[in-house]
Protein backbone atom coordinates (compact mmCIF):
# COMPACT_ATOMS: atom_id res chain seq x y z
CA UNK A 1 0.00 0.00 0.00
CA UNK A 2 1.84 3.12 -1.40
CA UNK A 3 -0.78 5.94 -0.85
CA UNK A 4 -3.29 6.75 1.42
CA UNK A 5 -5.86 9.46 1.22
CA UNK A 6 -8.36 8.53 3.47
CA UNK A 7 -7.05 10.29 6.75
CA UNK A 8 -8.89 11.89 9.69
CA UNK A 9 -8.15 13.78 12.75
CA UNK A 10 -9.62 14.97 16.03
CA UNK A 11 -10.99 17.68 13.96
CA UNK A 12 -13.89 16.24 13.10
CA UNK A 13 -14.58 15.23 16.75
CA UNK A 14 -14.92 11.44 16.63
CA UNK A 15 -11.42 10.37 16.24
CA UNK A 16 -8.44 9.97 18.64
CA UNK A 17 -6.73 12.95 19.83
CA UNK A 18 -3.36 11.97 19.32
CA UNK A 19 -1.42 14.47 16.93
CA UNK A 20 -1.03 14.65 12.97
CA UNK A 21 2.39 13.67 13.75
CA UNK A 22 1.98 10.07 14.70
CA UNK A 23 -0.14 9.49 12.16
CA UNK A 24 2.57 10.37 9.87
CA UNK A 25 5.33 8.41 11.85
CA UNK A 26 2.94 5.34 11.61
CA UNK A 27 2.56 5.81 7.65
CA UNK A 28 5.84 6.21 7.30
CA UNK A 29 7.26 2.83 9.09
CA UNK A 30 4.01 0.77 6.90
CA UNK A 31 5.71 1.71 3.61
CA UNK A 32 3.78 4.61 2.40
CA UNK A 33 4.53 6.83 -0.09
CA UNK A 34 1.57 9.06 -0.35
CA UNK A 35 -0.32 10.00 2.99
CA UNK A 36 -3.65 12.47 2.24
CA UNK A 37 -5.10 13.91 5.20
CA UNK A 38 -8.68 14.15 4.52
CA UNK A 39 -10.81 15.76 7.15
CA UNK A 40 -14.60 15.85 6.82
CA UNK A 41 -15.19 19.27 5.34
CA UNK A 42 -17.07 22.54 7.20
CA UNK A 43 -20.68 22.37 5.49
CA UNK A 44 -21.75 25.85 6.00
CA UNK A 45 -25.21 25.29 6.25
CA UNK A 46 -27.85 28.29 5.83
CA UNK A 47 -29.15 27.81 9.47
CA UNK A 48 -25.53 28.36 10.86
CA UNK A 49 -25.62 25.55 12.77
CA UNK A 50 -22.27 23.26 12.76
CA UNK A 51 -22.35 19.70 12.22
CA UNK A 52 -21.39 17.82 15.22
CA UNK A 53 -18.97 14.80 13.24
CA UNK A 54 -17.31 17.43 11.15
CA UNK A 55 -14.21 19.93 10.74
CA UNK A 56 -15.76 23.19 12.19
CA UNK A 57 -15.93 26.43 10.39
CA UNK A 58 -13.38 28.00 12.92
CA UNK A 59 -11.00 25.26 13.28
CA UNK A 60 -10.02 25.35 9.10
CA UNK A 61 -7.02 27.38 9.79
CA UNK A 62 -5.26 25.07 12.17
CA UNK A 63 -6.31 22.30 10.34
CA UNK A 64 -4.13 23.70 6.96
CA UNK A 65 -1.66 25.42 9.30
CA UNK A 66 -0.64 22.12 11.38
CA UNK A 67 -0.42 20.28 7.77
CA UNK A 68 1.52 22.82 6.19
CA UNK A 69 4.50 22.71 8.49
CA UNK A 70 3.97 18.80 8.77
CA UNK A 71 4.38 18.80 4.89
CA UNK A 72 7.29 20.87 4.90
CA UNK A 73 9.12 19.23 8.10
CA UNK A 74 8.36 15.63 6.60
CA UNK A 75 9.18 15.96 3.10
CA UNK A 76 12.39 14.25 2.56
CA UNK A 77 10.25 11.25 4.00
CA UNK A 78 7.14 11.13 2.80
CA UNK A 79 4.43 13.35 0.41
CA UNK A 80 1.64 14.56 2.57
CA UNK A 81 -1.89 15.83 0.76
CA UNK A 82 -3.81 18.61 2.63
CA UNK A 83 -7.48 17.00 1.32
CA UNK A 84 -10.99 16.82 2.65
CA UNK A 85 -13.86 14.02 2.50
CA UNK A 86 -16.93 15.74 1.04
CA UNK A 87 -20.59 14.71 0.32
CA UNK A 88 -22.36 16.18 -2.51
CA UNK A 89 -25.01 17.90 -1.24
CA UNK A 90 -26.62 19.57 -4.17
CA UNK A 91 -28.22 22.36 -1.93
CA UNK A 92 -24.93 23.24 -0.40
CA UNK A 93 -22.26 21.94 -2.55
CA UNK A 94 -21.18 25.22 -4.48
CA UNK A 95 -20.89 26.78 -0.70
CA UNK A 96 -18.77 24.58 0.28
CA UNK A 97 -16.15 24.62 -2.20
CA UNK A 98 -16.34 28.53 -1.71
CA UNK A 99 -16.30 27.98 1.60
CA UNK A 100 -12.96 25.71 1.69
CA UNK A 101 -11.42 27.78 -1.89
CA UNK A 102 -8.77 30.32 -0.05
CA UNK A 103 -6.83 27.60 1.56
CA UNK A 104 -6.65 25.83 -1.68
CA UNK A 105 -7.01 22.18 -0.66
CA UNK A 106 -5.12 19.75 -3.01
CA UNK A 107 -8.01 17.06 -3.41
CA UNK A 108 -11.47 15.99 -2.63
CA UNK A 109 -13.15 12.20 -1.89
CA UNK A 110 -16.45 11.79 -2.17
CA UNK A 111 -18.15 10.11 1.26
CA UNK A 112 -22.05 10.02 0.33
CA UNK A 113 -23.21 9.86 3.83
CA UNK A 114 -26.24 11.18 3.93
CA UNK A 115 -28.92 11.53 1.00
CA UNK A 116 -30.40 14.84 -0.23
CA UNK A 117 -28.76 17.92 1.73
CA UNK A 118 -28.42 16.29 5.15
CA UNK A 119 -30.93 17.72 7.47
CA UNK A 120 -33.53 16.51 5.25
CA UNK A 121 -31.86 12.99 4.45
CA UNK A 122 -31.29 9.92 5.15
CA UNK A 123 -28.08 8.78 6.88
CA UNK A 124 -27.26 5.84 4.74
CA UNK A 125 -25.42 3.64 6.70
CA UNK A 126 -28.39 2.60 8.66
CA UNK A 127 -30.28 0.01 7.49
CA UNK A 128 -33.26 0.97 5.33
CA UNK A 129 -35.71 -1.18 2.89
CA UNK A 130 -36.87 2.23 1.09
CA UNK A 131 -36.15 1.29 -2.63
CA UNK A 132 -36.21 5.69 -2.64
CA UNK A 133 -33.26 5.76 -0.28
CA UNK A 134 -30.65 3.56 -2.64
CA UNK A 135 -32.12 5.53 -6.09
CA UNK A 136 -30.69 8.93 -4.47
CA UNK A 137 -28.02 7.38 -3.18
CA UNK A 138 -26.31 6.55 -6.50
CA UNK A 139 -28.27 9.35 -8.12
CA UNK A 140 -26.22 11.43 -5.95
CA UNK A 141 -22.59 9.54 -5.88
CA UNK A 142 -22.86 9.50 -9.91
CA UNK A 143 -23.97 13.31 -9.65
CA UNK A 144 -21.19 14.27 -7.51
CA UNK A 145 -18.55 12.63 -9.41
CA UNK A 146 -19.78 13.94 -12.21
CA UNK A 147 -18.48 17.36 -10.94
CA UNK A 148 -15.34 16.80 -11.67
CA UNK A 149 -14.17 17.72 -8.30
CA UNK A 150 -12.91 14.22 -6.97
CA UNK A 151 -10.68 11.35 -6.79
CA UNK A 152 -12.86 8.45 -6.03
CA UNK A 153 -15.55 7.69 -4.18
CA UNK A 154 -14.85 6.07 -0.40
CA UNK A 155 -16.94 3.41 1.01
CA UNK A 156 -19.23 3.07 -2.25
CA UNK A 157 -21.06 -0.19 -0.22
CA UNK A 158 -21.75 2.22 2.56
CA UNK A 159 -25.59 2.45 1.84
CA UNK A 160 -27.22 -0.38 4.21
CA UNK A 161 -29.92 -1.53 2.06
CA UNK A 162 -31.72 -4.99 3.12
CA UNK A 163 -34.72 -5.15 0.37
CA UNK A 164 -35.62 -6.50 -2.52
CA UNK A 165 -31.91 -8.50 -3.89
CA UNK A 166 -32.68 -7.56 -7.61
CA UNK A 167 -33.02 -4.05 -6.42
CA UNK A 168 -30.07 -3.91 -4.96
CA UNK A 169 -28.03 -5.58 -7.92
CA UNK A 170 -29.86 -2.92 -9.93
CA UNK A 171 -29.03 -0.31 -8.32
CA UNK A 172 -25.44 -0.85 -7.24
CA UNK A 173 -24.86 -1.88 -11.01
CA UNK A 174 -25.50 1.24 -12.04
CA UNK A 175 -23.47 3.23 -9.62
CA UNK A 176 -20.53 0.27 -10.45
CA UNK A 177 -20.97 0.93 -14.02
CA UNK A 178 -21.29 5.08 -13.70
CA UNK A 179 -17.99 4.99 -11.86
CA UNK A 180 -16.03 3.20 -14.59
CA UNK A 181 -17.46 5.11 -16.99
CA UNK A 182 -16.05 8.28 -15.67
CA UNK A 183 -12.86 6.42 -14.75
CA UNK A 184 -12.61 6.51 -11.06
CA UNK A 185 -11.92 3.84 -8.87
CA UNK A 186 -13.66 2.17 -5.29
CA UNK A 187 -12.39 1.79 -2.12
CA UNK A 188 -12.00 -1.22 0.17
CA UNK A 189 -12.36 0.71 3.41
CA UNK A 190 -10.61 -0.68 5.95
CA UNK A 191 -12.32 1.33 9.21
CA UNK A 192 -15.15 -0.41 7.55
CA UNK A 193 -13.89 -3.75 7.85
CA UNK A 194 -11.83 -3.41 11.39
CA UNK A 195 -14.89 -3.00 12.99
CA UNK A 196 -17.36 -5.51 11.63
CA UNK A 197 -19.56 -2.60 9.98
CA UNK A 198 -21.44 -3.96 7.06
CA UNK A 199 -19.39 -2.56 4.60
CA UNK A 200 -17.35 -4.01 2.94
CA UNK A 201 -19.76 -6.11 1.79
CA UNK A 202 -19.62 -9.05 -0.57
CA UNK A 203 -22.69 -8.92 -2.58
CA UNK A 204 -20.91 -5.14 -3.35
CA UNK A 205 -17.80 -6.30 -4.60
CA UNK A 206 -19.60 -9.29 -6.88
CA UNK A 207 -20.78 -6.39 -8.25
CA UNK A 208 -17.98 -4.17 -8.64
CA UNK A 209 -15.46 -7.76 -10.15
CA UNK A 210 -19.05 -8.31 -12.72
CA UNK A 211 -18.75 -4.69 -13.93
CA UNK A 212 -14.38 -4.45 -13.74
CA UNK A 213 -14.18 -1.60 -11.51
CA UNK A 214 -10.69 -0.55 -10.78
CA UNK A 215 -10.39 -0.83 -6.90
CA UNK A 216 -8.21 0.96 -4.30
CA UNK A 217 -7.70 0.41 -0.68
CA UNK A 218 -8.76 3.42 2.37
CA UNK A 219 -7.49 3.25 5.66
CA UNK A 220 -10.31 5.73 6.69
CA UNK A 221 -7.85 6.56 9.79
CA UNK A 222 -9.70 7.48 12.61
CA UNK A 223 -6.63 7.03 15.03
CA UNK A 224 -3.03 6.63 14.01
CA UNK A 225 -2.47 2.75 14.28
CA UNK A 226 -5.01 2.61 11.54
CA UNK A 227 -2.14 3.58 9.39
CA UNK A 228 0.07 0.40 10.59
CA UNK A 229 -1.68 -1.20 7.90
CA UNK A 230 -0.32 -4.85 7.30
CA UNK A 231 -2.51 -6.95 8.75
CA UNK A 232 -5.45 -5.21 7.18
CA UNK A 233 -4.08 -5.22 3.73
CA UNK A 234 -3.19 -8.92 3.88
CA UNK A 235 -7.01 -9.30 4.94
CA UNK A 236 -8.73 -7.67 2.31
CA UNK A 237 -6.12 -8.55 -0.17
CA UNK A 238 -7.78 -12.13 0.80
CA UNK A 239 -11.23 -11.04 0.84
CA UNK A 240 -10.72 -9.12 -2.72
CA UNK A 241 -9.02 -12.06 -4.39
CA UNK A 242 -12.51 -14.15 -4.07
CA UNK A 243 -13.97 -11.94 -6.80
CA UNK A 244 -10.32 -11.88 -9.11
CA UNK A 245 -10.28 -8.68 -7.79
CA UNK A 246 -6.29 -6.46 -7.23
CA UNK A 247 -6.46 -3.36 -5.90
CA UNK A 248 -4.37 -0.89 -7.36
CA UNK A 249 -0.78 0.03 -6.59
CA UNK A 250 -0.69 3.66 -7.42
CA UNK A 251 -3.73 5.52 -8.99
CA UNK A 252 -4.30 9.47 -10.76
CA UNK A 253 -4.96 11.68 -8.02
CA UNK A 254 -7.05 14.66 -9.26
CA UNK A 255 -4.85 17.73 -8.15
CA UNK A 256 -7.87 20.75 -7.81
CA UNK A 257 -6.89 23.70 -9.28
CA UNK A 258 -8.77 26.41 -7.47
């Protein structure tokens, strides 16, 4: 595992609070080459409330500032990305790019947690039987990527749908197939599978081998031994090779040009 862009902090107030730092020092002893800080990104939502499991509006500054000086002390050992995680809320979307713009982060993924703009959606990673809930679900993954604005999408099996089978192959098809088409790749997530969540899932990633999506692995670091990442690589290195599935060594990152 070479790169890594799936990387959060205690900035986003449900991750450890141990520094930037050892997450860095951890990446750096697994082997990797690439490590992408990705912190969920400010929404700044018309209400002016702040969203309790993401980066505050306030806290931005330290957020770039820490990484900054990280990047420049670490750089003879390893090439950190200052990045965020970002749903595509269509309602709010523009703002937050505007919002995030002046500190010119180098990339966006795209974590569809909730459908429609958040207050008025569904949080997808509970389980649901509405056949509504997994339509905008890929509706919105496919329309977000179709921005332009990413580098893959994270956790694609994250929607926790338990109805009707041949809706689900349906659906997830589609998003499978609308992925490849614009060339991006999934991720095996590995906070995902550390902790028994139902993603990653295998009826997914029959899927994902059926349609030849290019796959990629995420630590989705929540804490900094996330990033001692051997035993978790061997594991879903196992798990992928049931569907004839590699993940990639080294992918196109999609450097935003603000």
């Amino acid at each position: 595992m070479l790169i890594n862009l799936h990387t959060h902090t205690f900035r986003c107030h449900h991750a450890a609070k141990e520094s930037e730092r050892e997450y860095i020092e951890n990446a750096i002893v697994s082997g990797i080459k690439t490590l992408g800080f990705s912190e969920h990104i400010p929404c700044p939502f018309h209400d002016g409330h702040e969203s309790g499991y993401r980066l505050f509006k306030s806290d931005i500054n330290d957020y770039f500032d820490t990484l900054h000086r990280l990047k420049e002390e670490y750089e003879k050992d390893i090439n950190i990305l200052i990045g965020f995680e970002a749903e595509y809320y269509p309602k709010y979307f523009k703002d937050m790019l505007d919002f995030v713009s002046p500190f010119k982060p180098e990339y966006l993924i795209l974590g569809q947690h909730f459908t429609y703009n958040e207050e008025d959606g569904f949080y997808c990673a509970l389980p649901t039987e509405s056949d509504d809930v997994i339509v905008n679900y890929v509706d919105q993954a496919l329309e977000g990527l179709s921005t332009g604005m990413f580098t893959y999408l994270c956790h694609p099996d994250l929607i926790n749908y338990t109805g009707n089978d041949e809706i689900y192959y349906t659906q997830m098809k589609r998003l499978c197939e609308g992925v490849k088409k614009m060339g991006y790749p999934l991720e095996f997530n590995f906070l995902g599978w550390s902790t028994n969540r139902p993603y990653p899932c295998k009826r997914f990633f029959k899927i994902a081998a059926e349609v030849g999506n290019d796959i990629i692995l995420g630590c989705d670091a929540h804490n900094p031994k996330a990033l001692l990442t051997k035993e978790t690589e061997k594991e879903a290195l196992s798990f992928l090779k049931e569907f004839d599935l590699k993940p990639l060594d080294k992918f196109k990152i999609n450097y935003l040009k603000w």
